[in-house]
C-alpha atoms as a PDB file:
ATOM      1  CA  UNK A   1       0.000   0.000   0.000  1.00  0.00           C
ATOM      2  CA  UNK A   2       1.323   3.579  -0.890  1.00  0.00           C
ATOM      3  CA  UNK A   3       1.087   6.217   1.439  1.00  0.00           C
ATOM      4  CA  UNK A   4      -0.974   8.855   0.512  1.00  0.00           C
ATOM      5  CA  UNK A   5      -0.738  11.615   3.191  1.00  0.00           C
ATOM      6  CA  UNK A   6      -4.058  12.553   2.301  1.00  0.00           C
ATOM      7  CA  UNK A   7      -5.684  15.222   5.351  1.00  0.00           C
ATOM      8  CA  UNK A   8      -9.237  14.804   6.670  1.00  0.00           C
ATOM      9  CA  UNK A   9     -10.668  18.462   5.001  1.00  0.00           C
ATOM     10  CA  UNK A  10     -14.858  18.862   5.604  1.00  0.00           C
ATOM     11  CA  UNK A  11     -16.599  20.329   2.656  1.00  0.00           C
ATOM     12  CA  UNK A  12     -16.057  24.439   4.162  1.00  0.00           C
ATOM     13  CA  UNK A  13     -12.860  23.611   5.114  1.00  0.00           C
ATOM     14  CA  UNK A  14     -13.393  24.370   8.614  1.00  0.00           C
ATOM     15  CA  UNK A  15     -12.969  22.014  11.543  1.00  0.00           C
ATOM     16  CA  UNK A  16     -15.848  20.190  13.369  1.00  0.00           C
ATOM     17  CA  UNK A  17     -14.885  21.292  17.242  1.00  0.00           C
ATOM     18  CA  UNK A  18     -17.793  20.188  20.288  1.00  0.00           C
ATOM     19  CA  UNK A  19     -20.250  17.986  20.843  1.00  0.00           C
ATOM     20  CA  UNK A  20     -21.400  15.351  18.458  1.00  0.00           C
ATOM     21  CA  UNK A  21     -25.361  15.362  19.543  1.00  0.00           C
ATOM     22  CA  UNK A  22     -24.805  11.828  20.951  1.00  0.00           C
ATOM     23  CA  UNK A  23     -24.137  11.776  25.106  1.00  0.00           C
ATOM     24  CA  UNK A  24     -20.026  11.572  25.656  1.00  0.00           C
ATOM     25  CA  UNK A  25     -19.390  11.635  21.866  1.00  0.00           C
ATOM     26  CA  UNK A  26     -17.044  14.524  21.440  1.00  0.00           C
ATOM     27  CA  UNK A  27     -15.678  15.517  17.966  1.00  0.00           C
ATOM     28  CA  UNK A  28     -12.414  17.318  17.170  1.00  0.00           C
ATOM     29  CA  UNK A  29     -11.870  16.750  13.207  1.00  0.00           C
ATOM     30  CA  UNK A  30     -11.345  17.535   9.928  1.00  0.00           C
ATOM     31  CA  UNK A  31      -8.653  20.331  10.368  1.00  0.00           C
ATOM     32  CA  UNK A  32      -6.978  19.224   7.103  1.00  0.00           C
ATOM     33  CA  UNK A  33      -3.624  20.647   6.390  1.00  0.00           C
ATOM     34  CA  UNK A  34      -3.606  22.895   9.450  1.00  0.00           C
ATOM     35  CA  UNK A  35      -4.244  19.473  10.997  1.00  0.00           C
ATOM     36  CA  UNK A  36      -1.211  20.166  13.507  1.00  0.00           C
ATOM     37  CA  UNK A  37      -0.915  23.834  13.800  1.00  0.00           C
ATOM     38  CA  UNK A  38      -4.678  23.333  15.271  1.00  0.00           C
ATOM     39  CA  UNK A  39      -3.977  20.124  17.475  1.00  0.00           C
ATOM     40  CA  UNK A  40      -2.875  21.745  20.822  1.00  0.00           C
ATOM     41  CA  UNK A  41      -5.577  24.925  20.876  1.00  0.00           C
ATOM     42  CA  UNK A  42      -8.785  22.974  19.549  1.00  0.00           C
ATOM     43  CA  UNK A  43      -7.841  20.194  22.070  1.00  0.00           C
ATOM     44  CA  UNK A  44      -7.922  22.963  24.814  1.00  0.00           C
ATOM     45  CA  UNK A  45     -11.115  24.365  23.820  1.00  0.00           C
ATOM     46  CA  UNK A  46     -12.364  20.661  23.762  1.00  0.00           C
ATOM     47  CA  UNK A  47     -11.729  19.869  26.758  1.00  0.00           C
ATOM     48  CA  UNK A  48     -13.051  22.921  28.584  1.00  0.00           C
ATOM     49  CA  UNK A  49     -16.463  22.485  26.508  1.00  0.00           C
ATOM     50  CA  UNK A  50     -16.160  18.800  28.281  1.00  0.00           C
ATOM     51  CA  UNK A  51     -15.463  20.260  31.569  1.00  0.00           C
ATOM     52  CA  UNK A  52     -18.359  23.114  31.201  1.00  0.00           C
ATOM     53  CA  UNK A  53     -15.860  26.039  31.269  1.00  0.00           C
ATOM     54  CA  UNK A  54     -16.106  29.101  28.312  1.00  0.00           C
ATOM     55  CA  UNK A  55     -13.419  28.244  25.601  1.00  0.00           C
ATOM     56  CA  UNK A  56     -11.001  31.116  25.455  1.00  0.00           C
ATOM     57  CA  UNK A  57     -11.690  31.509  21.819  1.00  0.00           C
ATOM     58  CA  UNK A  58     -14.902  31.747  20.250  1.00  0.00           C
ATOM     59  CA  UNK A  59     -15.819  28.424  18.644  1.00  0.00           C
ATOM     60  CA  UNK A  60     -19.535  29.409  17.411  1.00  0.00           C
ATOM     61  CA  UNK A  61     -19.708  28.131  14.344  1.00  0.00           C
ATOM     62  CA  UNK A  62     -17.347  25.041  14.153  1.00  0.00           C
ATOM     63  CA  UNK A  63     -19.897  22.533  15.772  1.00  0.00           C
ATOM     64  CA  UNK A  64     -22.092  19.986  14.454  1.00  0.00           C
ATOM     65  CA  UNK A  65     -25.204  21.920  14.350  1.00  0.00           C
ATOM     66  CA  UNK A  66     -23.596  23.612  10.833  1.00  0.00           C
ATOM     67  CA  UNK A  67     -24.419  20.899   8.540  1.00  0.00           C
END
């Protein structure tokens, strides 16, 4: 098999960041090529949406509720 190093990209090319709609289903994908330039911050905001803190940055917008 050849490696591809093909990058999970959603249709607007934004990332899917919160909660899936399903209880303790959590999504943090689709970042494509800024795939690890997002990692650490979207992970941060993640997990302070699971805790029930306010996100330092504004994530309106990048949740499942878009499509």
């Amino acid at each position: 098999q050849v490696w591809k190093g093909a990058r999970a990209l959603l249709p607007d090319g934004l990332p899917l960041i919160g909660a899936s709609g399903l209880p303790g289903l959590w999504l943090n994908l689709g970042h494509g090529a800024s795939g690890w330039a997002l990692a650490c911050g979207s992970a941060r905001a993640l997990a302070d949406q699971i805790a029930g803190k306010t996100p330092d940055i504004d994530l309106e917008g990048l949740g499942a509720q878009r499509f």
